[in-house]
Protein backbone atom coordinates (compact mmCIF):
# COMPACT_ATOMS: atom_id res chain seq x y z
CA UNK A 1 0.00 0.00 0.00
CA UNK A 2 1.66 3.52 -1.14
CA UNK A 3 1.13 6.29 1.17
CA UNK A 4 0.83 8.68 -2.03
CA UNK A 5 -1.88 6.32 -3.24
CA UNK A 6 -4.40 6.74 -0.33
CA UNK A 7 -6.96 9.29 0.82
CA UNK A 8 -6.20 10.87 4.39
CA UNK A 9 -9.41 8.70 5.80
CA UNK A 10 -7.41 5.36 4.39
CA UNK A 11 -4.22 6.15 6.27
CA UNK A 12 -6.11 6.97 9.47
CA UNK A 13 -7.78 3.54 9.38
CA UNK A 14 -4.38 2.30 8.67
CA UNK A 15 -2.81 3.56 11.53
CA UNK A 16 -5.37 2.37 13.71
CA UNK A 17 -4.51 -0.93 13.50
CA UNK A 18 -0.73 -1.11 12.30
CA UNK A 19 2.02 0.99 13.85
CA UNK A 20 4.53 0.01 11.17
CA UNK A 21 5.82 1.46 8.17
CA UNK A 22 8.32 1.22 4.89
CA UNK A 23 11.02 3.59 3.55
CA UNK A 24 13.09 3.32 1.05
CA UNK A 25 16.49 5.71 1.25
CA UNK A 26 18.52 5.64 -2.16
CA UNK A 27 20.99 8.34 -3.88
CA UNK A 28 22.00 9.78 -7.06
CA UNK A 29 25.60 9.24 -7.62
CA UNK A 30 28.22 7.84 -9.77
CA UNK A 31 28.48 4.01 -10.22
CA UNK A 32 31.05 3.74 -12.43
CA UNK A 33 30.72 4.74 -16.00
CA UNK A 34 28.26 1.62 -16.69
CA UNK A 35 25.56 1.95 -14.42
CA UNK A 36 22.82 5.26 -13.79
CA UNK A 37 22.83 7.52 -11.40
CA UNK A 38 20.12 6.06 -9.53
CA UNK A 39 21.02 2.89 -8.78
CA UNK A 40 20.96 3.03 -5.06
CA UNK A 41 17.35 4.12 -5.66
CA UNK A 42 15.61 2.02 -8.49
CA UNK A 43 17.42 -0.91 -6.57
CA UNK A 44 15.29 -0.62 -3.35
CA UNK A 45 12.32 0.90 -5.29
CA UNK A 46 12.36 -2.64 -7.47
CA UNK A 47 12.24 -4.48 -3.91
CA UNK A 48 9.54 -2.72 -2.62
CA UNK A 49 7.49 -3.62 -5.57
CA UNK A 50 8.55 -7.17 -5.59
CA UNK A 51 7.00 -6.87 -1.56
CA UNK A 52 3.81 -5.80 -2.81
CA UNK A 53 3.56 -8.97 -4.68
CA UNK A 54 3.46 -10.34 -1.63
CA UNK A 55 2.20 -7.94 0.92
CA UNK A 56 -0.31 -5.09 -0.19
CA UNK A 57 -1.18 -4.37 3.32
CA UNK A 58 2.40 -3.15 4.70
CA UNK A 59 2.48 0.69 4.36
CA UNK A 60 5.25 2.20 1.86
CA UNK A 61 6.16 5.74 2.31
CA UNK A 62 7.56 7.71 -0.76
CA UNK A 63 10.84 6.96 -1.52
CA UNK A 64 13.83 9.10 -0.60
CA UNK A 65 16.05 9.25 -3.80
CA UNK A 66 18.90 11.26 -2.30
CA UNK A 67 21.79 10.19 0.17
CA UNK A 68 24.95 11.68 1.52
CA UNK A 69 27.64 11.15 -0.84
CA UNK A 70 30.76 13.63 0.01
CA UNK A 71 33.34 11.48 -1.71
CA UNK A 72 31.36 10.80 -5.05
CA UNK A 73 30.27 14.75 -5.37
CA UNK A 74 32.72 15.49 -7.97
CA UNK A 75 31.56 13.08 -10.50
CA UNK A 76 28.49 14.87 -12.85
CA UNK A 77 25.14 14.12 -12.02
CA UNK A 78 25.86 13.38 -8.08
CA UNK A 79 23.34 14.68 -5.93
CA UNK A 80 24.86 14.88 -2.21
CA UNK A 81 22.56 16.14 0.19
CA UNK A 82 24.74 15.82 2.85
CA UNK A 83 24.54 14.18 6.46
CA UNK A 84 23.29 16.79 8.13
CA UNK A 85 20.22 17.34 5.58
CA UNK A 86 20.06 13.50 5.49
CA UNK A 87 19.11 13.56 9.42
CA UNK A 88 16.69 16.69 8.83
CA UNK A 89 14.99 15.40 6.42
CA UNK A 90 14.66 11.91 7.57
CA UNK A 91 13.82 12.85 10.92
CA UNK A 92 11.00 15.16 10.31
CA UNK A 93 9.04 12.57 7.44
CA UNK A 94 9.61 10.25 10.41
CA UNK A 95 7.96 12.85 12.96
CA UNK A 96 5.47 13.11 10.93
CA UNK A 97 4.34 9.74 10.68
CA UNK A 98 5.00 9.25 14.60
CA UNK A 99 1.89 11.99 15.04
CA UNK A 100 -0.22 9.65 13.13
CA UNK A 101 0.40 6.19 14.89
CA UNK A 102 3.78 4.73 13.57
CA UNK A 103 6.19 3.38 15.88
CA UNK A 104 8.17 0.89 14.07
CA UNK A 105 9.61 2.13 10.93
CA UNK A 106 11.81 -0.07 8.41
CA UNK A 107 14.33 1.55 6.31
CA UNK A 108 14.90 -0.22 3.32
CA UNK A 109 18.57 1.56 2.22
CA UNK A 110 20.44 1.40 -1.08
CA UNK A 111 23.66 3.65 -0.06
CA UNK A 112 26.44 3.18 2.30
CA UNK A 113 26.98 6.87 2.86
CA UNK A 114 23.24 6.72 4.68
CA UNK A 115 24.14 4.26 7.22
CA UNK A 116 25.45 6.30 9.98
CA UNK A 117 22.95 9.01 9.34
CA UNK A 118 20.06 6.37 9.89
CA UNK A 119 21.92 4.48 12.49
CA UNK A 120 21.75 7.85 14.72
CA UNK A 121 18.25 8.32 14.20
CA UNK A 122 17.58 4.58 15.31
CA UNK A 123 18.92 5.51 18.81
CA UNK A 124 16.95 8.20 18.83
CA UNK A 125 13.90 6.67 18.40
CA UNK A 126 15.03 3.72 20.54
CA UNK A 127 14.92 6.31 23.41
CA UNK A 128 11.59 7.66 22.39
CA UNK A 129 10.03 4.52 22.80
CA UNK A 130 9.76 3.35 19.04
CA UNK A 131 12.11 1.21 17.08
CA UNK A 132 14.30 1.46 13.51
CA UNK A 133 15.03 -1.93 11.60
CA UNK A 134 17.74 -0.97 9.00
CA UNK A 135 18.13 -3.40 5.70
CA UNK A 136 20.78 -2.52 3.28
CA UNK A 137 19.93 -4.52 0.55
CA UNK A 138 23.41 -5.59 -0.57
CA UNK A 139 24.87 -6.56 2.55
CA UNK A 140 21.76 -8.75 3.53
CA UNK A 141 21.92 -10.16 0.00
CA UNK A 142 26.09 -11.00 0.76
CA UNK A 143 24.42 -13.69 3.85
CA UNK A 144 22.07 -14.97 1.52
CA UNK A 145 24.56 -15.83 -0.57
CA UNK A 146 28.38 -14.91 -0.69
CA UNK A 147 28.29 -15.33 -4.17
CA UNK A 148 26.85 -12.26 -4.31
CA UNK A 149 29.50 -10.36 -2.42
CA UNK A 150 30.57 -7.12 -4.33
CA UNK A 151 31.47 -3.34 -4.07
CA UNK A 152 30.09 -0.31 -5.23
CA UNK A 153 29.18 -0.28 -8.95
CA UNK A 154 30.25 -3.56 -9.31
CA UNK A 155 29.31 -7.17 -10.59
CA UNK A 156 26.56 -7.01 -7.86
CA UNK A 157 25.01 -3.96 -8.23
CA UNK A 158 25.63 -4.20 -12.32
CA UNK A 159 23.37 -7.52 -11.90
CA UNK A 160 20.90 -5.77 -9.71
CA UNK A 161 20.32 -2.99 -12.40
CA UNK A 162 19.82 -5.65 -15.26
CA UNK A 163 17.47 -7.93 -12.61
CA UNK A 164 15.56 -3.76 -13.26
CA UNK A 165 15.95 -3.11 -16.94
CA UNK A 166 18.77 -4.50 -19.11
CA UNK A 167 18.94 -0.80 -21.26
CA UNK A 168 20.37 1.02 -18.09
CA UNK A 169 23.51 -0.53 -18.10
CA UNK A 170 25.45 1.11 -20.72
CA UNK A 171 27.55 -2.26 -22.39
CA UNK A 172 30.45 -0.45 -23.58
CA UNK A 173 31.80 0.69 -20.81
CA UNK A 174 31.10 -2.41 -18.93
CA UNK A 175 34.50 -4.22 -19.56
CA UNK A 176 37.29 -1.21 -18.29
CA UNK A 177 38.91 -2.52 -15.96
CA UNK A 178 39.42 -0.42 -12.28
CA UNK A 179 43.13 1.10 -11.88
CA UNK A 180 43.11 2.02 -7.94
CA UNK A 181 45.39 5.28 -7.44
CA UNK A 182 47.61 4.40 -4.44
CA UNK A 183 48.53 6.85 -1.76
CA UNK A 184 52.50 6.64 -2.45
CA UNK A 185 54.36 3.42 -3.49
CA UNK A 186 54.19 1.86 -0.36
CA UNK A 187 50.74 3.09 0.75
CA UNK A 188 48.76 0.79 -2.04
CA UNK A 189 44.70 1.37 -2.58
CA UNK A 190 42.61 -1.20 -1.51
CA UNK A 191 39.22 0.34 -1.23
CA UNK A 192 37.10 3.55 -1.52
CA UNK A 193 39.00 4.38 1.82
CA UNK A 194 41.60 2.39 2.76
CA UNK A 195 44.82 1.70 1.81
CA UNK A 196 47.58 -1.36 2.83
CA UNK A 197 50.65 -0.92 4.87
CA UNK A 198 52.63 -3.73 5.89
CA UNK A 199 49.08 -6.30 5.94
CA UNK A 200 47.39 -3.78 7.37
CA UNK A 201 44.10 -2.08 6.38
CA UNK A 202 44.00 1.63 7.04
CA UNK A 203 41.43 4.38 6.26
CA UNK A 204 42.73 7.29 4.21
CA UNK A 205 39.62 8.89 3.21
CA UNK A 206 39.47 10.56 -0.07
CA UNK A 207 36.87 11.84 -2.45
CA UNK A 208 36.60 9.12 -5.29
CA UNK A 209 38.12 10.59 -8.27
CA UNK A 210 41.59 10.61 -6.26
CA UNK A 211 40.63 7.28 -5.71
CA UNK A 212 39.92 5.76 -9.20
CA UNK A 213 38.89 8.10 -12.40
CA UNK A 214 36.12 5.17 -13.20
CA UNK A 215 33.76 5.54 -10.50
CA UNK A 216 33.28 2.09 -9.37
CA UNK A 217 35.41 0.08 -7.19
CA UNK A 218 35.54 -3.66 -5.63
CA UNK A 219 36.29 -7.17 -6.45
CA UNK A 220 33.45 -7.76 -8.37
CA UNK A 221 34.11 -6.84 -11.89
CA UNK A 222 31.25 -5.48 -13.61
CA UNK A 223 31.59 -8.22 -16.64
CA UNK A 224 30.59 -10.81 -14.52
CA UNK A 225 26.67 -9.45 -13.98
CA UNK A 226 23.84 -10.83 -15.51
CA UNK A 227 20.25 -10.72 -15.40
CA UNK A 228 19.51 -13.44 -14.26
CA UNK A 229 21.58 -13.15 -11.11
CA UNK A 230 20.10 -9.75 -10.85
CA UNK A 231 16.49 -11.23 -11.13
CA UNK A 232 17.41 -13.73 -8.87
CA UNK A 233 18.47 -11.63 -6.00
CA UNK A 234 16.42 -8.81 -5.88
CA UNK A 235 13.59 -11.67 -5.42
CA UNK A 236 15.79 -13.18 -2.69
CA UNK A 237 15.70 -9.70 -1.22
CA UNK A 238 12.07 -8.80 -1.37
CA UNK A 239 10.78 -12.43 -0.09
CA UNK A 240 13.24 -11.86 2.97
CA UNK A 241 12.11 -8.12 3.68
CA UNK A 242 8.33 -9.98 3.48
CA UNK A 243 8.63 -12.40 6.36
CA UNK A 244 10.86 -9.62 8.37
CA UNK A 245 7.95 -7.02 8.21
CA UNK A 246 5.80 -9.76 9.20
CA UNK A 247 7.94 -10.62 11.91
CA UNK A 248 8.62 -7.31 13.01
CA UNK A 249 5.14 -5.92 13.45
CA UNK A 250 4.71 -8.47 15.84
CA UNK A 251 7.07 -6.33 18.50
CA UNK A 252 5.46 -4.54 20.95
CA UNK A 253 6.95 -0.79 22.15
């Protein structure tokens, strides 16, 4: 059920007997030179309407299709919004809804740049007597199946846009290969932060084109995506988010 789809009446004798809602959080950033802008968004949004396959009662707030992004601002198109907006923004939709009757929100996120900014509003809420459940899609996908395992822009993502629509992945650009920029000669990139020293992981933060001039950046080459895999575990994803809001509306606060 979409809250934008309802009369005022409908969600009033939703909230009367459910105290639980969805939102989706997303972003529009680089992912490499392959994939749109809005994958963190159309990723989650695809999820949620996978869900309603299976759940047409659960209520689905409008999505939020931008995300902090500081390190992938440079790159044209990004959107960054910004932690601090992030929190505003977040926090007052959710104040909102708290006047009407919700108590247990679930955030279905898309970008890692959201996570602390949701995280802090989860402890907030804890104290106020309601509760946060946080999914990000592609770590909860990595449990289902390590297969799946990838960074950003990569063969996971790249399969979760064509499990979407096959014409958003741009093809010719989806075999470059990602050339890391290390720090110095012995300070080598490993990551969108981090660098090695000596077998040891340690967190250099930088904004991403200092990082790689491609845009994406993990061990899961883009190449290897395919629909089917895509298909595959955005379903995986939405039939796990169905028996966790089931589960989850059972809680009492």
């Amino acid at each position: 059920m979409r809250l934008a789809n309802i009369t005022w009446p409908q969600a009033e004798a939703y909230f009367k007997k459910h105290d639980i809602v969805i939102i989706a959080v997303g972003s529009i950033e680089c992912h490499g030179r392959h994939l749109p802008l809005g994958t963190d968004t159309l990723i989650p949004d695809r999820i949620l309407e996978l869900l309603e396959e299976k759940n047409k009662e659960i209520l689905i707030v409008p999505t939020i299709p931008y995300g902090s992004c500081d390190s992938l601002e440079p790159f044209p198109g990004t959107i960054n919004i910004g932690m601090d907006i992030l929190y505003q923004l977040m926090k007052r939709i959710i104040d909102s809804l708290r006047q009407h009757g919700a108590k247990k929100f679930i955030i279905l996120n898309g970008h890692g740049g959201n996570v602390k900014t949701i995280e802090r509003i989860g402890i907030e809420l804890d104290k106020e007597g309601c509760l946060l459940a946080l999914l990000n899609w592609w770590l909860n996908v990595w449990e289902m199946d390590p297969a799946w395992k990838g960074g950003h822009g990569g063969g996971e993502e790249t399969a979760g846009i064509m499990g979407i629509d096959p014409s958003l992945v741009d093809m010719s650009e989806i075999n470059k290969d990602l050339k890391l920029k290390d720090v110095s000669p012995g300070l080598k990139a490993t990551g969108f932060y981090t660098v090695e020293f000596k077998g040891i992981q340690v967190t250099v933060p930088r904004a991403t084109p200092h990082v790689t001039d491609n845009g994406w950046i993990g061990p899961d080459h883009p190449n290897t995506a395919t629909e089917e895999w895509g298909k595959k575990m955005l379903q995986a994803m939405a039939d796990y988010l169905a028996d966790f809001v089931v589960e989850f509306e059972k809680v009492k606060v």
